[in-house]
N, C-alpha and C. Protein backbone atom coordinates (compact mmCIF):
# COMPACT_ATOMS: atom_id res chain seq x y z
N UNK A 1 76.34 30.72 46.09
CA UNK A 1 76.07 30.41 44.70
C UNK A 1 75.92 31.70 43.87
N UNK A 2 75.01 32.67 44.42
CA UNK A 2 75.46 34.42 43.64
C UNK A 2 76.42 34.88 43.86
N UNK A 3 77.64 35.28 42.67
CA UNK A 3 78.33 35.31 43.01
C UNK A 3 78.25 37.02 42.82
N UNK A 4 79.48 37.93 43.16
CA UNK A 4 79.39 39.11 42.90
C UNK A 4 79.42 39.78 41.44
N UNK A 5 80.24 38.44 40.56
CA UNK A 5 79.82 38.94 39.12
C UNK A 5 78.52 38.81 38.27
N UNK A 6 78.15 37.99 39.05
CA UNK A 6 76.54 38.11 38.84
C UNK A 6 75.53 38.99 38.98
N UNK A 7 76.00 39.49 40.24
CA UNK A 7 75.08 40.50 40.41
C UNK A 7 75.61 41.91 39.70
N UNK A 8 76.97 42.37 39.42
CA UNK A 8 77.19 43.36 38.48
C UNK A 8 76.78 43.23 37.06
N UNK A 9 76.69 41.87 37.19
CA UNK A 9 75.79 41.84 35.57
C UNK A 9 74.48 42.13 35.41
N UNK A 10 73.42 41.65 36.46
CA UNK A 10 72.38 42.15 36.78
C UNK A 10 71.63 43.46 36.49
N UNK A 11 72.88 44.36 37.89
CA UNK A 11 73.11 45.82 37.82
C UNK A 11 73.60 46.85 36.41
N UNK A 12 74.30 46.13 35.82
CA UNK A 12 74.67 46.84 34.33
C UNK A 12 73.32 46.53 33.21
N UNK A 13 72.68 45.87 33.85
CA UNK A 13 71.58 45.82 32.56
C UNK A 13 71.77 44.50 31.93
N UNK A 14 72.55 43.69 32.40
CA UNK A 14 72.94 42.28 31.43
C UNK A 14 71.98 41.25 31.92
N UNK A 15 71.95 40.19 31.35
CA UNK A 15 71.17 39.01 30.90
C UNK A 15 71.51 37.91 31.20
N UNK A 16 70.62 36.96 32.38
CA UNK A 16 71.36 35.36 32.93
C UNK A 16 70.47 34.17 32.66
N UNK A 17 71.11 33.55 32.81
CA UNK A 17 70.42 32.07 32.64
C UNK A 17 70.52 31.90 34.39
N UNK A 18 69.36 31.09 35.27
CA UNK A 18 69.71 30.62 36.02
C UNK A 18 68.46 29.83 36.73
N UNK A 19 68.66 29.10 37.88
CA UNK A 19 67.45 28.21 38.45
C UNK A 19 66.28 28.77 39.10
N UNK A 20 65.68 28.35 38.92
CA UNK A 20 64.23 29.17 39.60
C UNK A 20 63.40 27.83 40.26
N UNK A 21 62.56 27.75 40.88
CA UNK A 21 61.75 27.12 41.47
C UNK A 21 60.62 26.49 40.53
N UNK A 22 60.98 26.61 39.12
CA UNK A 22 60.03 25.92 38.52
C UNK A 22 61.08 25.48 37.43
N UNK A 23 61.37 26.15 36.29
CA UNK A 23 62.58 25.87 35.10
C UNK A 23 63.45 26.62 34.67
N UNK A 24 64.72 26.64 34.64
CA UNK A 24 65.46 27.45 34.36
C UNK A 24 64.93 28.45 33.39
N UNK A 25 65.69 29.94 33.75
CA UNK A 25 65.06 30.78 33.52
C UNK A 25 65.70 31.76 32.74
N UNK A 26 65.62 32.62 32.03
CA UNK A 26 66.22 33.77 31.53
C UNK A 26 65.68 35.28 32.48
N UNK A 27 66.82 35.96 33.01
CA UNK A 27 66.88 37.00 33.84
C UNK A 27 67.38 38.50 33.36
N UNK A 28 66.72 39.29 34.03
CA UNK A 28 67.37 40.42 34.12
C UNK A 28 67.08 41.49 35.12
N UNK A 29 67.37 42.81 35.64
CA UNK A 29 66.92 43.20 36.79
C UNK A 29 65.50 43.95 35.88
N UNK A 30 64.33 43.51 36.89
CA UNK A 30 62.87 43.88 36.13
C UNK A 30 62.24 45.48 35.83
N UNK A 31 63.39 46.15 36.79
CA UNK A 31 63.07 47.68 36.82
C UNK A 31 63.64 48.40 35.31
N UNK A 32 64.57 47.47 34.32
CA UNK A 32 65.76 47.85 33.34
C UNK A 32 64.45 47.64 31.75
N UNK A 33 64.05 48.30 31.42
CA UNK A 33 63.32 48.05 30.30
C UNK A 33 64.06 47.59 29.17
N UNK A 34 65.71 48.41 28.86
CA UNK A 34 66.56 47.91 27.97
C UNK A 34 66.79 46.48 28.14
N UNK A 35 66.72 46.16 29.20
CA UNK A 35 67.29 44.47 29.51
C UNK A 35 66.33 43.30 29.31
N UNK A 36 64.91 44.07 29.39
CA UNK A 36 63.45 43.01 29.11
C UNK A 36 63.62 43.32 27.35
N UNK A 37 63.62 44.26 26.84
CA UNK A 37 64.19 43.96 25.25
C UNK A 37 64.72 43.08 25.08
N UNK A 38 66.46 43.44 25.97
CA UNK A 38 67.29 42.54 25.20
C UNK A 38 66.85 40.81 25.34
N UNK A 39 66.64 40.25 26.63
CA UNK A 39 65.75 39.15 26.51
C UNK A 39 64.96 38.73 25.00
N UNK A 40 63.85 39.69 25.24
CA UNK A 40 62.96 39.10 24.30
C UNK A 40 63.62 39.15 22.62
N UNK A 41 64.57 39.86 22.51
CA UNK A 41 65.36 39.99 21.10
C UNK A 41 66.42 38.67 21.25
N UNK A 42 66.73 37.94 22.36
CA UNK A 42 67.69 36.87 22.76
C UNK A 42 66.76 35.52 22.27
N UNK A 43 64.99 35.61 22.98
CA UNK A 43 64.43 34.44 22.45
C UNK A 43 63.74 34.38 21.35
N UNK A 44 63.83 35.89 20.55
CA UNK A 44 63.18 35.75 19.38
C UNK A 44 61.64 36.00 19.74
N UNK A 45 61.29 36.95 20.67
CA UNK A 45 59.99 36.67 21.52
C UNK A 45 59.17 38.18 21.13
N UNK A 46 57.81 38.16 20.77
CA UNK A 46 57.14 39.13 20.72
C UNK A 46 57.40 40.23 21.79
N UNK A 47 57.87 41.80 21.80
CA UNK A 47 57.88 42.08 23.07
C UNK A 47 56.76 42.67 23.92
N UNK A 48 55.34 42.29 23.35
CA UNK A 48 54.27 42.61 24.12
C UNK A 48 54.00 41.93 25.17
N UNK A 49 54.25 40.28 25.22
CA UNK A 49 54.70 39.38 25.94
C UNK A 49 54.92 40.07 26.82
N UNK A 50 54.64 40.20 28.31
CA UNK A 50 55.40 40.23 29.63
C UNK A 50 55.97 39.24 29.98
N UNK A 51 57.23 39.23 30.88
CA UNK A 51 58.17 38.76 31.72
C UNK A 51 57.43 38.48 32.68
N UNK A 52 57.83 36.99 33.76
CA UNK A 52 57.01 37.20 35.10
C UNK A 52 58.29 37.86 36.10
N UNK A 53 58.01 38.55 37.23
CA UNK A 53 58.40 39.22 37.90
C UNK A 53 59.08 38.04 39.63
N UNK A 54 59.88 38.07 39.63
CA UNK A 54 60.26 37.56 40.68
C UNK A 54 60.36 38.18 41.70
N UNK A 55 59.59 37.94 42.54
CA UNK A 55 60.04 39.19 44.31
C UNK A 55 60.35 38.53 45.28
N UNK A 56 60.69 39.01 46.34
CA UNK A 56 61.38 38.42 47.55
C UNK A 56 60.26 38.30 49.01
N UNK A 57 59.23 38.90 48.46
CA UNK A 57 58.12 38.93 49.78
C UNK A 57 57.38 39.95 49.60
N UNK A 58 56.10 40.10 50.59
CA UNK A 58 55.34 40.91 49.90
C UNK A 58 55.28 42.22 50.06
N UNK A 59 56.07 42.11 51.14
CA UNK A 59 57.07 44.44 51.51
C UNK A 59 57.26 44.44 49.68
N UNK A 60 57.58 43.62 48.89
CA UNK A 60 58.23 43.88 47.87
C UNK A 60 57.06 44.16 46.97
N UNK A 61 56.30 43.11 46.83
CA UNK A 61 55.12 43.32 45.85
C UNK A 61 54.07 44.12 46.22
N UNK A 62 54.12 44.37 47.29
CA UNK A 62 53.06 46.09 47.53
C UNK A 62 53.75 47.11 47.04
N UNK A 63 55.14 47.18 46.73
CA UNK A 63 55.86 48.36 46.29
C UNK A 63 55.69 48.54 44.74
N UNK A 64 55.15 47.21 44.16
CA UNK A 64 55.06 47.68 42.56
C UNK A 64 53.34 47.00 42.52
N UNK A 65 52.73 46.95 43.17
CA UNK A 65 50.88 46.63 42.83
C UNK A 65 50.61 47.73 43.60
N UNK A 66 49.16 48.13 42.87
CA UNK A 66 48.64 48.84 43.25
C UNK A 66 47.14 48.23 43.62
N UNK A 67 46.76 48.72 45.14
CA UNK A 67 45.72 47.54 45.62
C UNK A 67 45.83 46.39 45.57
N UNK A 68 46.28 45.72 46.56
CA UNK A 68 46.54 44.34 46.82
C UNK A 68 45.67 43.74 47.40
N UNK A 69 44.85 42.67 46.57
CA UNK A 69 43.70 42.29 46.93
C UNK A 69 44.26 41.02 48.31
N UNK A 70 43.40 40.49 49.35
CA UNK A 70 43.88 40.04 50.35
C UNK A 70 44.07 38.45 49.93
N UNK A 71 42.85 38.50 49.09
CA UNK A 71 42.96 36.56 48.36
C UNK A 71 44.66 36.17 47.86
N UNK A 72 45.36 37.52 46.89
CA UNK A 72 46.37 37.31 46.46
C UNK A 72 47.63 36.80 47.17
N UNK A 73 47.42 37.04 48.64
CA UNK A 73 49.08 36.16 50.09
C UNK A 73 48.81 34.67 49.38
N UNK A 74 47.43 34.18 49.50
CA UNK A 74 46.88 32.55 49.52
C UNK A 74 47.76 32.10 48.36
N UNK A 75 48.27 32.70 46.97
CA UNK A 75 48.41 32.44 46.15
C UNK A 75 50.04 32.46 46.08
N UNK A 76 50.04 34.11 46.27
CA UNK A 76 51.98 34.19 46.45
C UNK A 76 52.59 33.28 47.37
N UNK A 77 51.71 32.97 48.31
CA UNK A 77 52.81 32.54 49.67
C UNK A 77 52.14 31.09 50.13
N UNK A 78 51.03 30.94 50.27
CA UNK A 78 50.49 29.45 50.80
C UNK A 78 50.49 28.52 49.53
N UNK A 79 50.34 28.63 48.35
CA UNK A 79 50.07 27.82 47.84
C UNK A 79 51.22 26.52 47.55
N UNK A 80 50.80 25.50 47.62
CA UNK A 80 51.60 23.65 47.38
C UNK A 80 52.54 23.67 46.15
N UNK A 81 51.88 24.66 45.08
CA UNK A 81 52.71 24.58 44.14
C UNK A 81 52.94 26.31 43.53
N UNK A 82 54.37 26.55 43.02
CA UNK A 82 54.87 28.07 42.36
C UNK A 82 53.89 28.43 41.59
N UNK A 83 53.59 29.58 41.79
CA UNK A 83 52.00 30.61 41.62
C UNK A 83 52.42 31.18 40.98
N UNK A 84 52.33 32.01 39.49
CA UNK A 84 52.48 32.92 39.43
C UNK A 84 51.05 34.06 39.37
N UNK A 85 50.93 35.35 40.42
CA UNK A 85 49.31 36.20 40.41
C UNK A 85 50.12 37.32 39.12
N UNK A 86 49.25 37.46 37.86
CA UNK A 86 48.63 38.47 37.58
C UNK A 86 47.68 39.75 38.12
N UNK A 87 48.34 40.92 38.04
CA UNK A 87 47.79 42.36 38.89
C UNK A 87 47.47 42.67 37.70
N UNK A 88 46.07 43.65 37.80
CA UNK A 88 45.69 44.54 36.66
C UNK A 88 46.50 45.78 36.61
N UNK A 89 46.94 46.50 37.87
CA UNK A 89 47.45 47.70 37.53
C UNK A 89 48.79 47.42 38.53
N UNK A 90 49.59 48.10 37.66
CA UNK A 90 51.42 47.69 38.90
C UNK A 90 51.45 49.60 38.95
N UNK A 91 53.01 49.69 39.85
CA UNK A 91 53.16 50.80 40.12
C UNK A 91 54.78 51.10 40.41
N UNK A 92 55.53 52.42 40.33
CA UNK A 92 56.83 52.58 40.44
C UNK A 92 57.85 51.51 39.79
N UNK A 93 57.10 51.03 38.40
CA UNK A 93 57.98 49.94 37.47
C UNK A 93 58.00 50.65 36.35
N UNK A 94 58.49 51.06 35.58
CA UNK A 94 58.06 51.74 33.96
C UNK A 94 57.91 50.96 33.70
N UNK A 95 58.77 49.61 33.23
CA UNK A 95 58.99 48.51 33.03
C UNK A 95 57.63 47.75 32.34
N UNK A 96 56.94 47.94 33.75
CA UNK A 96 55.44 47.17 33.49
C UNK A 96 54.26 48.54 33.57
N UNK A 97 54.30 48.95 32.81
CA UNK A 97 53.24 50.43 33.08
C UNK A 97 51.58 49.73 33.15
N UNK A 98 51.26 48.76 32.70
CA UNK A 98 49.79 48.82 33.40
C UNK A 98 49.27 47.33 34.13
N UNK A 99 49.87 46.08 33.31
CA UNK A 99 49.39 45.06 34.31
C UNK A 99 50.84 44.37 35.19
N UNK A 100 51.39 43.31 35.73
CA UNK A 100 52.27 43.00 36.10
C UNK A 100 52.01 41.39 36.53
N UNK A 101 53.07 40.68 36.17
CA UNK A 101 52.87 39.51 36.70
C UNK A 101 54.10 38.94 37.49
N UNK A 102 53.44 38.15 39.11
CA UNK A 102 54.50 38.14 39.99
C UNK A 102 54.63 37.17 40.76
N UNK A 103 55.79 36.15 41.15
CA UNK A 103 55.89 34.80 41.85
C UNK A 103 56.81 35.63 43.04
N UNK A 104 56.71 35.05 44.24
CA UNK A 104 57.45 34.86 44.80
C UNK A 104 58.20 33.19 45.24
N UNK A 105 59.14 33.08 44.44
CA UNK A 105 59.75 31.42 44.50
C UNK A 105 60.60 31.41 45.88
N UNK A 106 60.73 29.58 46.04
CA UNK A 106 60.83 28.98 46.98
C UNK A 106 62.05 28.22 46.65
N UNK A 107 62.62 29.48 46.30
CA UNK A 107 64.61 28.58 45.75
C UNK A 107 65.61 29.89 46.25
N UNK A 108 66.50 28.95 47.16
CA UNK A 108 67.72 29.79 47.27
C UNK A 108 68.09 31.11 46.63
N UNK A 109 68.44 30.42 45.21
CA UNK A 109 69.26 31.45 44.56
C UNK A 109 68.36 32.61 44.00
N UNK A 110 67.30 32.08 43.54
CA UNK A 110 66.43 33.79 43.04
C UNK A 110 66.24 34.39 44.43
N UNK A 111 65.87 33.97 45.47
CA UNK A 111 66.09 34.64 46.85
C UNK A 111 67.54 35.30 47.05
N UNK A 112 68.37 34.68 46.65
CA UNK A 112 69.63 35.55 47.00
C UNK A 112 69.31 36.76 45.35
N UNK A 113 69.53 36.28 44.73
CA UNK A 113 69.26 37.42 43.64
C UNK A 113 68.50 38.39 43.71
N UNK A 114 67.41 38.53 44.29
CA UNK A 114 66.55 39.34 44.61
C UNK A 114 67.03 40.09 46.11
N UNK A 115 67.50 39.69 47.16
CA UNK A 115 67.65 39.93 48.00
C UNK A 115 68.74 40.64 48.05
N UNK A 116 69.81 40.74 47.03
CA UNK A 116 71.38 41.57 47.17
C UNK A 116 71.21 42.37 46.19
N UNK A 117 70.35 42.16 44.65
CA UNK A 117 69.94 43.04 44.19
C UNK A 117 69.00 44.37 44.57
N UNK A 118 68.15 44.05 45.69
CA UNK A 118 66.94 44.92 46.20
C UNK A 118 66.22 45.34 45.02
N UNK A 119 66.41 44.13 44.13
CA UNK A 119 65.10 44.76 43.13
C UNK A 119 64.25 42.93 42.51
N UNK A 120 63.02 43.64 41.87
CA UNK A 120 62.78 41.99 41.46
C UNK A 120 63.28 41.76 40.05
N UNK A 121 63.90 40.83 39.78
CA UNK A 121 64.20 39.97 38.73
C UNK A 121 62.97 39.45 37.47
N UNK A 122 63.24 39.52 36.53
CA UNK A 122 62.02 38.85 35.51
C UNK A 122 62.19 37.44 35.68
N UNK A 123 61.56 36.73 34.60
CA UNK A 123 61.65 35.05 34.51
C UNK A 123 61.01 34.85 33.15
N UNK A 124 61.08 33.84 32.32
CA UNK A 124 60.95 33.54 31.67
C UNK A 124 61.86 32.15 31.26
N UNK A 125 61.20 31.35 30.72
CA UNK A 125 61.63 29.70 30.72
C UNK A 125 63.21 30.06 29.69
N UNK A 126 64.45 29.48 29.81
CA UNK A 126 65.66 29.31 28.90
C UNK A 126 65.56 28.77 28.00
N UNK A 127 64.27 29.05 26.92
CA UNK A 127 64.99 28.74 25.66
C UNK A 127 64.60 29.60 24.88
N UNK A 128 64.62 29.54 23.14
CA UNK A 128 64.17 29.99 22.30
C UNK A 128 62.39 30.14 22.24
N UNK A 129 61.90 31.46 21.65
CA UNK A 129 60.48 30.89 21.84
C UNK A 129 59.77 29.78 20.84
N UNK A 130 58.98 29.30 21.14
CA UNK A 130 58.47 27.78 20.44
C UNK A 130 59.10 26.43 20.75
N UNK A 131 60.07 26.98 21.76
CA UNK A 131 61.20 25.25 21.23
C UNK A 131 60.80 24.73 22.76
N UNK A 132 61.37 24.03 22.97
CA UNK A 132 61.13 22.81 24.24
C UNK A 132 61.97 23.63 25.26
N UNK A 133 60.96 23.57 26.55
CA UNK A 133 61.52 24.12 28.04
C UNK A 133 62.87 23.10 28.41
N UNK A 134 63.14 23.93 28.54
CA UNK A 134 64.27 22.73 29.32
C UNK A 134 63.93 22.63 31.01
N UNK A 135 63.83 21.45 30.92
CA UNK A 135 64.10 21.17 32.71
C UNK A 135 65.41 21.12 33.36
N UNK A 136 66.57 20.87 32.37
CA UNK A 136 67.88 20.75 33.46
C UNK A 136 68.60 21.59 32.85
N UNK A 137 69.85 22.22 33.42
CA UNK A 137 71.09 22.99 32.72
C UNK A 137 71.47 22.44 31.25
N UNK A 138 71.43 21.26 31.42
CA UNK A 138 72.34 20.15 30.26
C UNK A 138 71.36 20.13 28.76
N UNK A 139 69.94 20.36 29.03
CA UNK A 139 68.81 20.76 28.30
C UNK A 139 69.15 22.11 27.69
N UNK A 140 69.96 23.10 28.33
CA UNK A 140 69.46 24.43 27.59
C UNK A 140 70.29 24.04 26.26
N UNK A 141 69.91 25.38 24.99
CA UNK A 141 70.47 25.52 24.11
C UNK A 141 71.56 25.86 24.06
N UNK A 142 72.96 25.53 23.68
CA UNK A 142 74.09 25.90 23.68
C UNK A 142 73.99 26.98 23.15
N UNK A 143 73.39 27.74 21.63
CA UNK A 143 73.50 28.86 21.21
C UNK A 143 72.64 30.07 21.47
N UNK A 144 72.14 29.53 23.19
CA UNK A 144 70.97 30.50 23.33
C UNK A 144 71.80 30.55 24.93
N UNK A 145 73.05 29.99 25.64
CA UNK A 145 73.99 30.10 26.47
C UNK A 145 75.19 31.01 25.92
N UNK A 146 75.36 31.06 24.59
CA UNK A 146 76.19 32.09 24.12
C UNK A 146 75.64 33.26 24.32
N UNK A 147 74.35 33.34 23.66
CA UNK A 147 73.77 34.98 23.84
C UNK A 147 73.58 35.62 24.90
N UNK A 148 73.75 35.16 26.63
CA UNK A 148 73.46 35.81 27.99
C UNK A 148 74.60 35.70 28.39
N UNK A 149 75.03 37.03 29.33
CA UNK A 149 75.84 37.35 29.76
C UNK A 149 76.60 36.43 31.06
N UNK A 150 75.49 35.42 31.22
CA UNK A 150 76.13 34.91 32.70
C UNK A 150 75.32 33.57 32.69
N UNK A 151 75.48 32.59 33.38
CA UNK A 151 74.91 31.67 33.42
C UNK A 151 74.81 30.92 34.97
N UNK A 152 74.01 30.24 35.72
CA UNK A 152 74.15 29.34 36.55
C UNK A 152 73.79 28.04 36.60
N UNK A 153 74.73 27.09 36.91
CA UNK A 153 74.42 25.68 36.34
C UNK A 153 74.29 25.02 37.91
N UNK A 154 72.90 25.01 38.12
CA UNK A 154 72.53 24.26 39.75
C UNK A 154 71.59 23.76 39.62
N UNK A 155 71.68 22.00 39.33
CA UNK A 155 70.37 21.39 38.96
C UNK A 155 70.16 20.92 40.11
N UNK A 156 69.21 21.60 41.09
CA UNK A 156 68.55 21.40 42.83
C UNK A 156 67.00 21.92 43.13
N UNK A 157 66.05 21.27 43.81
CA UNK A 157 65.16 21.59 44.31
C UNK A 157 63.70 22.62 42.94
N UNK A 158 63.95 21.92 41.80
CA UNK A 158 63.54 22.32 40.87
C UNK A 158 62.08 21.56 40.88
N UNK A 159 60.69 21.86 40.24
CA UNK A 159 59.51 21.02 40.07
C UNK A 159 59.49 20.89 38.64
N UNK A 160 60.51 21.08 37.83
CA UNK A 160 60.89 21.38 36.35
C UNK A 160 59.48 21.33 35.66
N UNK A 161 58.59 22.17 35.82
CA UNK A 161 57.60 22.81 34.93
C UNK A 161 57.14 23.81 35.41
N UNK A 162 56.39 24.41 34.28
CA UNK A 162 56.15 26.10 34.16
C UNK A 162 55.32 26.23 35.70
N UNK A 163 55.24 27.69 36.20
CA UNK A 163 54.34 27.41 37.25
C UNK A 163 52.91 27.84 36.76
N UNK A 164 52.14 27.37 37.94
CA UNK A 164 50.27 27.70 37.30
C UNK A 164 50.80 29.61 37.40
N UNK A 165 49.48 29.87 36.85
CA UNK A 165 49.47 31.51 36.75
C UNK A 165 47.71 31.47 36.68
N UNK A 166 47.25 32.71 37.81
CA UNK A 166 46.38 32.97 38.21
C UNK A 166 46.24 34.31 37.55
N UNK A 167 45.27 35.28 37.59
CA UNK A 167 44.84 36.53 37.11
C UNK A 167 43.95 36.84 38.60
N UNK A 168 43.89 37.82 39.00
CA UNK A 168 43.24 38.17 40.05
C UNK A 168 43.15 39.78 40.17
N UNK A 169 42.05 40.15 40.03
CA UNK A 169 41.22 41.49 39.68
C UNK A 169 40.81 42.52 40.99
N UNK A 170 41.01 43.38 40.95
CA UNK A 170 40.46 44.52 41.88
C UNK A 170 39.31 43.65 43.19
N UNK A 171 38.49 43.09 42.13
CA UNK A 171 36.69 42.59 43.27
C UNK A 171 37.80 41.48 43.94
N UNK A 172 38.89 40.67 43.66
CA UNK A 172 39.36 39.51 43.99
C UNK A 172 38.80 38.39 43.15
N UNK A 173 38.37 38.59 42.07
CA UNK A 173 38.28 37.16 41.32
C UNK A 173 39.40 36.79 40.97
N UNK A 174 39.62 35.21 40.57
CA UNK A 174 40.60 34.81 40.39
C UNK A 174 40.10 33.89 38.93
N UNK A 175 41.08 34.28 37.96
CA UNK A 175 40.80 33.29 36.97
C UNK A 175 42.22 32.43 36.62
N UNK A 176 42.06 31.19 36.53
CA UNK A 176 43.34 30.46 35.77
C UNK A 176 43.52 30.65 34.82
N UNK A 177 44.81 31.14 34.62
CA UNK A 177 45.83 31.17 33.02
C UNK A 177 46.07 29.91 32.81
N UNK A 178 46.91 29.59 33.22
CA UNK A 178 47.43 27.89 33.33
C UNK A 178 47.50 27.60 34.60
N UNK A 179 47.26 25.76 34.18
CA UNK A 179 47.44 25.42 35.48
C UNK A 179 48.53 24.17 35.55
């Protein structure tokens, strides 16, 4: 399903629509600061706003957190439903210079995306900001499918809503963002 022009789009700095383990998503490779712009200039989106960070496991997310509290596996990896943990301080990202927020999902294709890219991917829901998430391909905005460079249309194994997002601090507290 990744195909190789996908991932050169990735790699050039370009911009995708594609499935994630919670709602289709708007992408780009997360290390590219020009490409988290162009996003947020695509949804019309404040760019103080962070992106959530997609990784492939946690070799990956020790490489951009700094101090990884032990509560945080329970969250990335055991939990029933897509987590996203908030870190206070990240590391080797410019991207994200002081906090970072990070899922590791339970879908094929951001696993292959992440995995042939060797880098993590952002996320953020496919649409405009303010307007209605879409849960299926057929939902997104047609004129917000013009503006990204690439698209993937695979309506599979989706929980089509946002995921919870946790905050979790140096001591290991954990506070809910959403749930």
């Amino acid at each position: 399903m990744v195909t190789k022009k996908c991932l050169e789009i990735l790699s050039s700095g370009g911009v995708i629509i594609y499935p994630t383990d919670t709602v289709y998503g708007i992408g780009c490779d997360a290390t590219k600061l020009s490409s988290i712009s162009k996003i947020n200039e695509i949804k019309n989106r404040k760019s103080n706003t962070p992106l959530i960070c997609l990784m492939n496991g946690l070799e990956m997310v020790k490489n951009y957190v700094t101090d990884l509290p032990d509560i945080s596996e329970k969250y990335l990896l055991d939990s029933n439903e897509p987590t996203t943990v908030i870190f206070n301080k990240s590391k080797n990202i410019d991207s994200y210079p002081t906090s970072i927020a990070i899922r590791i999902p339970k879908n094929k294709i951001c696993l292959q995306l992440i995995n042939k890219l060797k880098k993590p991917i952002t996320s953020t829901s496919a649409n405009f900001s303010g307007e209605k998430i879409p849960k299926y391909f057929k939902e997104i905005d047609k004129d917000l499918l013009k503006l990204v460079d690439y698209s993937i249309n695979f309506d599979e194994n989706q929980q089509n809503k946002p995921s919870r997002i946790v905050s979790i601090d140096e001591m290991s507290n954990v506070k809910v963002i959403r749930s």
